[in-house]
PDB file of N, CA and C in Angstrom:
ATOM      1  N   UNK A   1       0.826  -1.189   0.000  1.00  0.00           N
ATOM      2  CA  UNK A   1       0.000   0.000   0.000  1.00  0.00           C
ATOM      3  C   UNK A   1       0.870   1.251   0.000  1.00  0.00           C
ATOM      4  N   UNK A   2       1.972   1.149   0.679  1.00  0.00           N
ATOM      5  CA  UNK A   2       3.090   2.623   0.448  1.00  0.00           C
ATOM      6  C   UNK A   2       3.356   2.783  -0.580  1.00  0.00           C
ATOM      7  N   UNK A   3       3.940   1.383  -1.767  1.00  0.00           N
ATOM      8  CA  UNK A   3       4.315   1.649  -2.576  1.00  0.00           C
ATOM      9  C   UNK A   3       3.436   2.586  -3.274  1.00  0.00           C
ATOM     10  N   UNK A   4       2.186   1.945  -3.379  1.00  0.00           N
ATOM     11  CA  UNK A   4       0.886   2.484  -4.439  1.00  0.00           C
ATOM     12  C   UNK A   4       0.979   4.078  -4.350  1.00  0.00           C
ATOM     13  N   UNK A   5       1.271   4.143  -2.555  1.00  0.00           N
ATOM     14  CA  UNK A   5       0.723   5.994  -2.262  1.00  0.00           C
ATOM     15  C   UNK A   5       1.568   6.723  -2.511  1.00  0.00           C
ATOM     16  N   UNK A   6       3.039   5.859  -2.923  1.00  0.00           N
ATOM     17  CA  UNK A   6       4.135   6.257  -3.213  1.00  0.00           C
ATOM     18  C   UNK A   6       4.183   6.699  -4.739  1.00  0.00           C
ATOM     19  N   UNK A   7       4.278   6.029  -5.210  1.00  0.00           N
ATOM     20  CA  UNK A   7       3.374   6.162  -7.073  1.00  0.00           C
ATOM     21  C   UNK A   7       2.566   7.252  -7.410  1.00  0.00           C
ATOM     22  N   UNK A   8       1.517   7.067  -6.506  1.00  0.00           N
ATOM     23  CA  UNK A   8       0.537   7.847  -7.336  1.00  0.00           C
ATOM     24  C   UNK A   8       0.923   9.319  -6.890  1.00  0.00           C
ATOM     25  N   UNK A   9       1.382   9.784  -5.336  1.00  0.00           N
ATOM     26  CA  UNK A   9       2.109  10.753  -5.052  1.00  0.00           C
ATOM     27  C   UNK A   9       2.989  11.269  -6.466  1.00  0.00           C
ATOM     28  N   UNK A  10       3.708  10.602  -6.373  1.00  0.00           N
ATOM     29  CA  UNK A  10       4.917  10.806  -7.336  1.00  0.00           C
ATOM     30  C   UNK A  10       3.887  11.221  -9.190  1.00  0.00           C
ATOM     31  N   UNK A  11       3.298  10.597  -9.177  1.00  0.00           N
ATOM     32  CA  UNK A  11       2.744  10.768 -10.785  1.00  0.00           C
ATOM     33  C   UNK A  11       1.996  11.977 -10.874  1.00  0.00           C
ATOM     34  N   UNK A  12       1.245  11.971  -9.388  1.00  0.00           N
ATOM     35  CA  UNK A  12       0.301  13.845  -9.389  1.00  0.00           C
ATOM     36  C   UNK A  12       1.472  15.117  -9.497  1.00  0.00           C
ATOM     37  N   UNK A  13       2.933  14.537  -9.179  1.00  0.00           N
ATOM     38  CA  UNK A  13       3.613  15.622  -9.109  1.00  0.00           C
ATOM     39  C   UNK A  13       4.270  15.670 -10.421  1.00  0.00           C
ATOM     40  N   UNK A  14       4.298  14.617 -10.979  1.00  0.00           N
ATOM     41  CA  UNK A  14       4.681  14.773 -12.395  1.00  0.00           C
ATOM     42  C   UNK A  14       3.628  14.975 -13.387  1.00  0.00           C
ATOM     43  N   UNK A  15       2.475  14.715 -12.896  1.00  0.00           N
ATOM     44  CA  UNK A  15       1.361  15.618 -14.216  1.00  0.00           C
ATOM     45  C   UNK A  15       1.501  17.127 -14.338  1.00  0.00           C
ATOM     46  N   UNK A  16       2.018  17.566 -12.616  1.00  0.00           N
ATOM     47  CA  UNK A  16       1.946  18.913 -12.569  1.00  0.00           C
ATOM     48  C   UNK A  16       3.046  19.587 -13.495  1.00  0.00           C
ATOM     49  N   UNK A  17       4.214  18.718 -14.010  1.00  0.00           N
ATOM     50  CA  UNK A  17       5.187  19.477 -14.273  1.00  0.00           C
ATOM     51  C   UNK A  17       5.117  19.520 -16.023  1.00  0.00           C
ATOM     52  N   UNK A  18       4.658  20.795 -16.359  1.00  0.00           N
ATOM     53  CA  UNK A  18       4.222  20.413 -17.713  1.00  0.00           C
ATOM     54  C   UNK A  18       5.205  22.073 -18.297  1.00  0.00           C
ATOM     55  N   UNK A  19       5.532  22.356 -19.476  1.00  0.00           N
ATOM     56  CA  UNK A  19       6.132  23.280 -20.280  1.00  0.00           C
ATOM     57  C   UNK A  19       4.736  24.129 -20.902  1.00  0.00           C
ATOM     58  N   UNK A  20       5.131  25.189 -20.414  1.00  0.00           N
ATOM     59  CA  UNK A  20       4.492  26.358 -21.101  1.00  0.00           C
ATOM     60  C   UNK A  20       5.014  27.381 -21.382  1.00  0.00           C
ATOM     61  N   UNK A  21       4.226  28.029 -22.434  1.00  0.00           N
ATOM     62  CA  UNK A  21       5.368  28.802 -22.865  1.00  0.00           C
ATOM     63  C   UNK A  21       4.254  30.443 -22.756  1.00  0.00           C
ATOM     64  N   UNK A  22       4.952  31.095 -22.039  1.00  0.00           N
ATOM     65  CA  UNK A  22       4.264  32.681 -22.381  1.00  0.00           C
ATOM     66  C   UNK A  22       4.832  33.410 -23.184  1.00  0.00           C
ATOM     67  N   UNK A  23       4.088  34.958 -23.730  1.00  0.00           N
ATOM     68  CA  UNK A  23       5.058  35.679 -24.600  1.00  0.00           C
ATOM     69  C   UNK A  23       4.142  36.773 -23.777  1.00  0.00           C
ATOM     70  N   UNK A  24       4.981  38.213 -24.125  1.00  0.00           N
ATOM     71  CA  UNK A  24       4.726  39.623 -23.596  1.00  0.00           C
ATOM     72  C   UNK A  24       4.375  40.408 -24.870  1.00  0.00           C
ATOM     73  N   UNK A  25       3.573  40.765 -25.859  1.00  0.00           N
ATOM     74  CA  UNK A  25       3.431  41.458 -26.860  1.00  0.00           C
ATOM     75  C   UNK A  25       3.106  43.230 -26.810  1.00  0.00           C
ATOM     76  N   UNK A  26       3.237  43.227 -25.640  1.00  0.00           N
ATOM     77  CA  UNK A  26       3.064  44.757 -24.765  1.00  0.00           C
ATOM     78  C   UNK A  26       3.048  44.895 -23.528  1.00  0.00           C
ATOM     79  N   UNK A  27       3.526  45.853 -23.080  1.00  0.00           N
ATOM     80  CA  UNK A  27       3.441  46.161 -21.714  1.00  0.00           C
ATOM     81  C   UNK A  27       2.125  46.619 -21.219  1.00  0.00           C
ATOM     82  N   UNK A  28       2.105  46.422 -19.579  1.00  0.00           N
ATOM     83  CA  UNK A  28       0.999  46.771 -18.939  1.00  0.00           C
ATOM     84  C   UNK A  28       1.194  47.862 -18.477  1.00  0.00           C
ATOM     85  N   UNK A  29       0.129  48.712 -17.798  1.00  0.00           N
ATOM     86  CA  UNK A  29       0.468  49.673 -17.304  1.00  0.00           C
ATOM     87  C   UNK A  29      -0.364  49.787 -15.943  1.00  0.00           C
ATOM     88  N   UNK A  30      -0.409  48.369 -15.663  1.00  0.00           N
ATOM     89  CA  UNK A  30      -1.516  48.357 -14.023  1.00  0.00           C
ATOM     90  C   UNK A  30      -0.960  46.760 -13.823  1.00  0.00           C
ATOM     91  N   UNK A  31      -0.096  46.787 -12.639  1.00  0.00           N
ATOM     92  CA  UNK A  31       0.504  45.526 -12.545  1.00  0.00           C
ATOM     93  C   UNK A  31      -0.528  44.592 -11.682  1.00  0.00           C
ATOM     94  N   UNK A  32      -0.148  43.147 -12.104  1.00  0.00           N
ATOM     95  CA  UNK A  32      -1.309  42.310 -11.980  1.00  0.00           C
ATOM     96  C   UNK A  32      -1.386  42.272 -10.070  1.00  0.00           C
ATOM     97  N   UNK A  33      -2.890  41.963  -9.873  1.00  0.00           N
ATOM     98  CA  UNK A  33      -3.100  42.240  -8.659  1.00  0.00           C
ATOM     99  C   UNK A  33      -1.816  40.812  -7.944  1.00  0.00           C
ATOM    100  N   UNK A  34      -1.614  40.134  -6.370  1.00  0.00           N
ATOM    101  CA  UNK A  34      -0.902  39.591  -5.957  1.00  0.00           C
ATOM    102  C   UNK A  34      -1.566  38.660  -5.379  1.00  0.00           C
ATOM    103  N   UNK A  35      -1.231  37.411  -5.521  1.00  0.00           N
ATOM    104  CA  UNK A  35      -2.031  36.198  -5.561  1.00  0.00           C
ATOM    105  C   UNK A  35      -1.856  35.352  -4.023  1.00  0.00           C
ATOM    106  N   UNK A  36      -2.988  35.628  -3.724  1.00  0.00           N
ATOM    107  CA  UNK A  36      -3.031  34.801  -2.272  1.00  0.00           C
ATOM    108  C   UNK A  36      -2.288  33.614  -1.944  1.00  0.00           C
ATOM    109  N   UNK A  37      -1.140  33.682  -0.757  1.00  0.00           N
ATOM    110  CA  UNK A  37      -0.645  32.532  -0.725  1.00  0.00           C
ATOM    111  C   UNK A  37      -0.972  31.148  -0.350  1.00  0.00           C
ATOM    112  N   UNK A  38      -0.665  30.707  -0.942  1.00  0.00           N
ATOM    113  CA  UNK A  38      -1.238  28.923  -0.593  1.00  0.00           C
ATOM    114  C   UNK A  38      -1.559  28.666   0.415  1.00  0.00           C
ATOM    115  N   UNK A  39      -2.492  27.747   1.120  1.00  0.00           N
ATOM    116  CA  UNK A  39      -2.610  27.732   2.415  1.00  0.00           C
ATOM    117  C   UNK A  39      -2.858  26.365   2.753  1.00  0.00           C
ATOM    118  N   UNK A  40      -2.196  25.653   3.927  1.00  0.00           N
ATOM    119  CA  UNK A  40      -2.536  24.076   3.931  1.00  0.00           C
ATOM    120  C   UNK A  40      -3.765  23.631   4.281  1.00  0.00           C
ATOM    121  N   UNK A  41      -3.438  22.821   3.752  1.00  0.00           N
ATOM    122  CA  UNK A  41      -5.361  21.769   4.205  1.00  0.00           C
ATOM    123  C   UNK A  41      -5.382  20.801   5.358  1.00  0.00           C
ATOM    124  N   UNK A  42      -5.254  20.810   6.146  1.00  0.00           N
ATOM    125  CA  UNK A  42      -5.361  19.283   7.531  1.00  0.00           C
ATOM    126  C   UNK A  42      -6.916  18.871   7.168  1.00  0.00           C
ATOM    127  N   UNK A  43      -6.593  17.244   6.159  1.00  0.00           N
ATOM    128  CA  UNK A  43      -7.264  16.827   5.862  1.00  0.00           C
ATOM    129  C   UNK A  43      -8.668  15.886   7.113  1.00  0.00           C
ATOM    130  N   UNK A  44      -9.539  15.677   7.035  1.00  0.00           N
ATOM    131  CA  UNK A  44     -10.856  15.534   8.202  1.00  0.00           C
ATOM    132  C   UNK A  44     -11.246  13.863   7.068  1.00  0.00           C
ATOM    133  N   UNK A  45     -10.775  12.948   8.159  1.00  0.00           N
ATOM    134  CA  UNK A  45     -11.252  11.557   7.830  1.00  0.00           C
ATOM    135  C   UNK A  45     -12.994  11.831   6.668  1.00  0.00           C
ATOM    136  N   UNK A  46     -12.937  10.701   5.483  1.00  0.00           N
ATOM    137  CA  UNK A  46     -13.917  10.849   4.945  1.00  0.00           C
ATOM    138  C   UNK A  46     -14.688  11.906   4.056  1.00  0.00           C
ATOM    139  N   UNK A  47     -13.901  12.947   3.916  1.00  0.00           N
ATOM    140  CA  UNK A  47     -14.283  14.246   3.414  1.00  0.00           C
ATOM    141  C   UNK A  47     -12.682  13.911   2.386  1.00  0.00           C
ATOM    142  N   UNK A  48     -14.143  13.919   0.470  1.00  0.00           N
ATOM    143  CA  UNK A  48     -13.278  14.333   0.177  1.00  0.00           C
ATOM    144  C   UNK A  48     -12.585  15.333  -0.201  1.00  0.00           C
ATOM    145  N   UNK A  49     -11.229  15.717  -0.841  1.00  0.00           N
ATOM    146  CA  UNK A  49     -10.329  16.922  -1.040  1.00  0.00           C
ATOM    147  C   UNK A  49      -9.979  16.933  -2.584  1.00  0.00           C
ATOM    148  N   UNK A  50     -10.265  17.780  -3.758  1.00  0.00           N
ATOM    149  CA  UNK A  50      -9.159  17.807  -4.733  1.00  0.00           C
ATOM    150  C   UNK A  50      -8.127  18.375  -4.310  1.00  0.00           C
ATOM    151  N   UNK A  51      -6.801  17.716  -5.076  1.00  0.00           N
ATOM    152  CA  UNK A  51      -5.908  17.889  -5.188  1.00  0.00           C
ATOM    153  C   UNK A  51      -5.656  18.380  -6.639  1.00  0.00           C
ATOM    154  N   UNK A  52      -4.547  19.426  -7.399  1.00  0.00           N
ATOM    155  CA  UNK A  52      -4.135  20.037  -8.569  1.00  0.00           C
ATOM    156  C   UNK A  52      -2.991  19.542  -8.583  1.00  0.00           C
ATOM    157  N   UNK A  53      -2.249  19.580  -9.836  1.00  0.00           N
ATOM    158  CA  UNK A  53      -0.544  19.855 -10.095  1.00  0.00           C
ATOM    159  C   UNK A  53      -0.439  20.724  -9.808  1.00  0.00           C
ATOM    160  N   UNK A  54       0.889  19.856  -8.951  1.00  0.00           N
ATOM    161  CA  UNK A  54       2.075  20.837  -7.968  1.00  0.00           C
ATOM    162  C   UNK A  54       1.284  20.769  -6.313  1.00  0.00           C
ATOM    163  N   UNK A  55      -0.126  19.993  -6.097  1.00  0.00           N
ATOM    164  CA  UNK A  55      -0.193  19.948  -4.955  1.00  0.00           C
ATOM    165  C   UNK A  55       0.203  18.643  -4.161  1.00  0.00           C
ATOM    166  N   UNK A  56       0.905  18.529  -2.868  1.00  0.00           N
ATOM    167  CA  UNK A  56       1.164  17.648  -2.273  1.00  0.00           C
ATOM    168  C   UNK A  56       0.365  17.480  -1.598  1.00  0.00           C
ATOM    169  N   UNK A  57      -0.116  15.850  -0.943  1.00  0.00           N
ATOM    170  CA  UNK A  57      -0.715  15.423   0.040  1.00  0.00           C
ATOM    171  C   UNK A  57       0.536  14.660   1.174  1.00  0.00           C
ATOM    172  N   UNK A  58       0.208  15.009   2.325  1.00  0.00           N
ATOM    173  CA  UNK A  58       1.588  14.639   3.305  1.00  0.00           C
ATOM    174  C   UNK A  58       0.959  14.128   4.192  1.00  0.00           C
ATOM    175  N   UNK A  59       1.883  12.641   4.662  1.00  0.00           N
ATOM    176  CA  UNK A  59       1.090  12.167   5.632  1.00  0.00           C
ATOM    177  C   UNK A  59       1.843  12.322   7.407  1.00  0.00           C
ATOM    178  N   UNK A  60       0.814  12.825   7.788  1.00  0.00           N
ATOM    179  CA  UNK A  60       1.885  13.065   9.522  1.00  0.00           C
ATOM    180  C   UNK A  60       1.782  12.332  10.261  1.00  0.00           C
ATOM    181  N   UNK A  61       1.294  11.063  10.220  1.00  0.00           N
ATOM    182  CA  UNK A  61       1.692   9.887  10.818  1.00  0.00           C
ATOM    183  C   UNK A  61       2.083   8.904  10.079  1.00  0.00           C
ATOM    184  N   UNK A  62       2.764   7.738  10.119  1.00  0.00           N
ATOM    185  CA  UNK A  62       3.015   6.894   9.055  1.00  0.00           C
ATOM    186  C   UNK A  62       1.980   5.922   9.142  1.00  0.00           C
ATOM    187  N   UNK A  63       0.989   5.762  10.071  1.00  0.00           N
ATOM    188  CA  UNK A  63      -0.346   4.884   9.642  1.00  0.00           C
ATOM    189  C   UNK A  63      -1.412   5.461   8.679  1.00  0.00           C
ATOM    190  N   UNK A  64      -1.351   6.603   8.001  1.00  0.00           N
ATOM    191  CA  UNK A  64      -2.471   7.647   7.352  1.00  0.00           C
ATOM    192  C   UNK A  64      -2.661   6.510   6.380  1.00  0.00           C
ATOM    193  N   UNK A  65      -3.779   6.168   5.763  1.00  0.00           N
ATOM    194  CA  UNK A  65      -4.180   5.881   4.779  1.00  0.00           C
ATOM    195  C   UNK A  65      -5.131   6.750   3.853  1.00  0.00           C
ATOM    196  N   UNK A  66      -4.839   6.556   2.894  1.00  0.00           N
ATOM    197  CA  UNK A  66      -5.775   7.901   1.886  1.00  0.00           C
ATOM    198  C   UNK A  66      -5.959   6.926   0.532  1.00  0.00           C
ATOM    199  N   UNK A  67      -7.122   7.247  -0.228  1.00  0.00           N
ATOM    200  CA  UNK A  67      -7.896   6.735  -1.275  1.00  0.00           C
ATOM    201  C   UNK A  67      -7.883   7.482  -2.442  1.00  0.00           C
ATOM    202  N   UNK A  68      -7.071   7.329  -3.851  1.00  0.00           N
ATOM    203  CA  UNK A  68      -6.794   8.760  -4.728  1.00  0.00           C
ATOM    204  C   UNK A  68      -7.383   8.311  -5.791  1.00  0.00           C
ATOM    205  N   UNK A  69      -8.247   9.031  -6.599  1.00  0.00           N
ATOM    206  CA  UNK A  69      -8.896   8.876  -7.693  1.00  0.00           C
ATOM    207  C   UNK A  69      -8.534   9.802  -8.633  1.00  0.00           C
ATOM    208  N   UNK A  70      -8.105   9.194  -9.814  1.00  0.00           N
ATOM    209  CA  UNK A  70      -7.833  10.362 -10.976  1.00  0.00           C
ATOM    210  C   UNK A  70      -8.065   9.388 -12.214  1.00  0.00           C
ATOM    211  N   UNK A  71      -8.831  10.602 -13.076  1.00  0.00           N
ATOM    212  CA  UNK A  71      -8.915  10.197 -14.331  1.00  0.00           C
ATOM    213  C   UNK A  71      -8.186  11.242 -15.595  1.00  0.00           C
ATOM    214  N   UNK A  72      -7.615   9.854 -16.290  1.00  0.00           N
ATOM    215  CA  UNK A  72      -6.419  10.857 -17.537  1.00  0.00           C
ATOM    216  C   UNK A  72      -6.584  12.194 -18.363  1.00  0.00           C
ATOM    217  N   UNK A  73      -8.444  11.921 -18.376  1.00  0.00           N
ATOM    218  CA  UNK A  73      -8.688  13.328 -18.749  1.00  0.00           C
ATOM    219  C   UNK A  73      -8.904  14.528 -18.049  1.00  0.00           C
ATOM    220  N   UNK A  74      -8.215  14.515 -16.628  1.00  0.00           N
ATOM    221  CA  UNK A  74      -8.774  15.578 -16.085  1.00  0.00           C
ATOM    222  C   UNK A  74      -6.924  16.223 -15.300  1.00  0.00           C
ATOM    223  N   UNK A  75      -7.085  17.065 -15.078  1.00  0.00           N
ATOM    224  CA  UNK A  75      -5.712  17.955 -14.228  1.00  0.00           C
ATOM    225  C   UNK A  75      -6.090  17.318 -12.688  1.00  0.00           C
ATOM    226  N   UNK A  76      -7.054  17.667 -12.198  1.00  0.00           N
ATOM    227  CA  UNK A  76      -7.398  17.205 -10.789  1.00  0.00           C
ATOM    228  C   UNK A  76      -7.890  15.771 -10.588  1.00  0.00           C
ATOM    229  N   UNK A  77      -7.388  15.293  -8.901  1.00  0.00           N
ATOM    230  CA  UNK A  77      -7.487  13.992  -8.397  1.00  0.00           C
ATOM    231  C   UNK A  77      -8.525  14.535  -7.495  1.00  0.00           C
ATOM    232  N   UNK A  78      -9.211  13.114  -6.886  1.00  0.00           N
ATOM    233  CA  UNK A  78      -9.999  13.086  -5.811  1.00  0.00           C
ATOM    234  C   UNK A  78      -9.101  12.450  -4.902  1.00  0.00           C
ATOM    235  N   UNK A  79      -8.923  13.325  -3.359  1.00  0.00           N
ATOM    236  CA  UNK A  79      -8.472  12.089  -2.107  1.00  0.00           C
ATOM    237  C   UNK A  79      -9.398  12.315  -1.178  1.00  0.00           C
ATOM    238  N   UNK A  80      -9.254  11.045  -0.308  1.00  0.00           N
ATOM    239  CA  UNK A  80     -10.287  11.021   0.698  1.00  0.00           C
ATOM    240  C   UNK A  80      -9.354   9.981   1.528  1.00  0.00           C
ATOM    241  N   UNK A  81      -8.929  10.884   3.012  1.00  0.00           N
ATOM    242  CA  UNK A  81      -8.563  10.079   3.931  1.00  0.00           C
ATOM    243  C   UNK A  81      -9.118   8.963   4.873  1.00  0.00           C
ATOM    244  N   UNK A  82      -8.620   7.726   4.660  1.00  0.00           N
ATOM    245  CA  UNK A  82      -9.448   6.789   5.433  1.00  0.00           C
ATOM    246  C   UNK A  82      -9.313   6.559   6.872  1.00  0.00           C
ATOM    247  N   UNK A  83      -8.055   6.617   7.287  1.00  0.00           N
ATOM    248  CA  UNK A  83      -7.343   6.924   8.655  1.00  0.00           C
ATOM    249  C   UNK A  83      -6.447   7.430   9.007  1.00  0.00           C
ATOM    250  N   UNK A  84      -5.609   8.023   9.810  1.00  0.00           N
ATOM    251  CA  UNK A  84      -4.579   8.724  10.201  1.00  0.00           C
ATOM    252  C   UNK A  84      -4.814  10.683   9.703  1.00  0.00           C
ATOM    253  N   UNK A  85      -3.662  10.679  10.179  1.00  0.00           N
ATOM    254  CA  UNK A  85      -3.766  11.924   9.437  1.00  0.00           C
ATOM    255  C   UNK A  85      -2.683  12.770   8.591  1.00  0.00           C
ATOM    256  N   UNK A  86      -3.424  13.531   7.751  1.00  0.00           N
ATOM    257  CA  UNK A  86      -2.600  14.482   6.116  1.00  0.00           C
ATOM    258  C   UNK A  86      -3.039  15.417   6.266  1.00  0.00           C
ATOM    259  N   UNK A  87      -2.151  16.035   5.856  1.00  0.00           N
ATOM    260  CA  UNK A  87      -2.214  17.730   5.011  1.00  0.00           C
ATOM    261  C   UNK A  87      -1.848  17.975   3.654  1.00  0.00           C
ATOM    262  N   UNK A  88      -2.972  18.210   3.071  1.00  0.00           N
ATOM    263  CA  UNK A  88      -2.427  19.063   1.697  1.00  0.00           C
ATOM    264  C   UNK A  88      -1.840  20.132   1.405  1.00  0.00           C
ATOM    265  N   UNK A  89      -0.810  20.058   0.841  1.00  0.00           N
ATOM    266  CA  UNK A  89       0.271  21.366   0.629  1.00  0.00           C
ATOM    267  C   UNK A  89      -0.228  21.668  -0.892  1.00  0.00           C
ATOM    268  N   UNK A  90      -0.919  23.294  -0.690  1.00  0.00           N
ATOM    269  CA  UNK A  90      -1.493  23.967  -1.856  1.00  0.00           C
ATOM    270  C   UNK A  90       0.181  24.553  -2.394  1.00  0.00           C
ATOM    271  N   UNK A  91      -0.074  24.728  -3.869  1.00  0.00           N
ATOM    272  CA  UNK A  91       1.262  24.843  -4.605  1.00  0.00           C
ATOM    273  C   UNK A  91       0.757  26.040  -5.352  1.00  0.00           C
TER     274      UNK A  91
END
């Protein structure tokens, strides 16, 4: 079961890491407003949580078990903690 949470951990953080490319074709002249910083989640047994690329789920005990659902067509997973306890680290 680590391995699995180990995996799928690892693969949400590699969906997140994707190449984009921006360009600047003019300047602004009203700089963009400043984007609220991330804030963690202490996940609540049974409630579930999306998770995005680039977000971590961390477990703070080593008994946590958690349940992750993702489908290929989508950016976001479903988790739902079954026991112990996690925090999601917003990215």
């Amino acid at each position: 079961m680590k391995q699995i949470f180990i995996f799928m951990t690892t693969a949400m953080l590699l969906v997140g890491c994707g190449g984009g490319s921006s360009s600047n074709s003019g300047s602004s002249t009203t700089p963009a407003p400043e984007p609220e910083p991330p804030s963690d989640i202490v996940m609540v047994t049974s409630q579930p949580y999306t998770v995005f690329p680039g977000d971590q789920v961390v477990k703070t005990v080593p008994e946590a078990l958690v349940h992750i659902s993702h489908s290929d067509e989508q950016n976001e997973s479903t988790v739902v903690l079954l026991e112990g306890n996690a925090t999601i680290i917003r990215q």
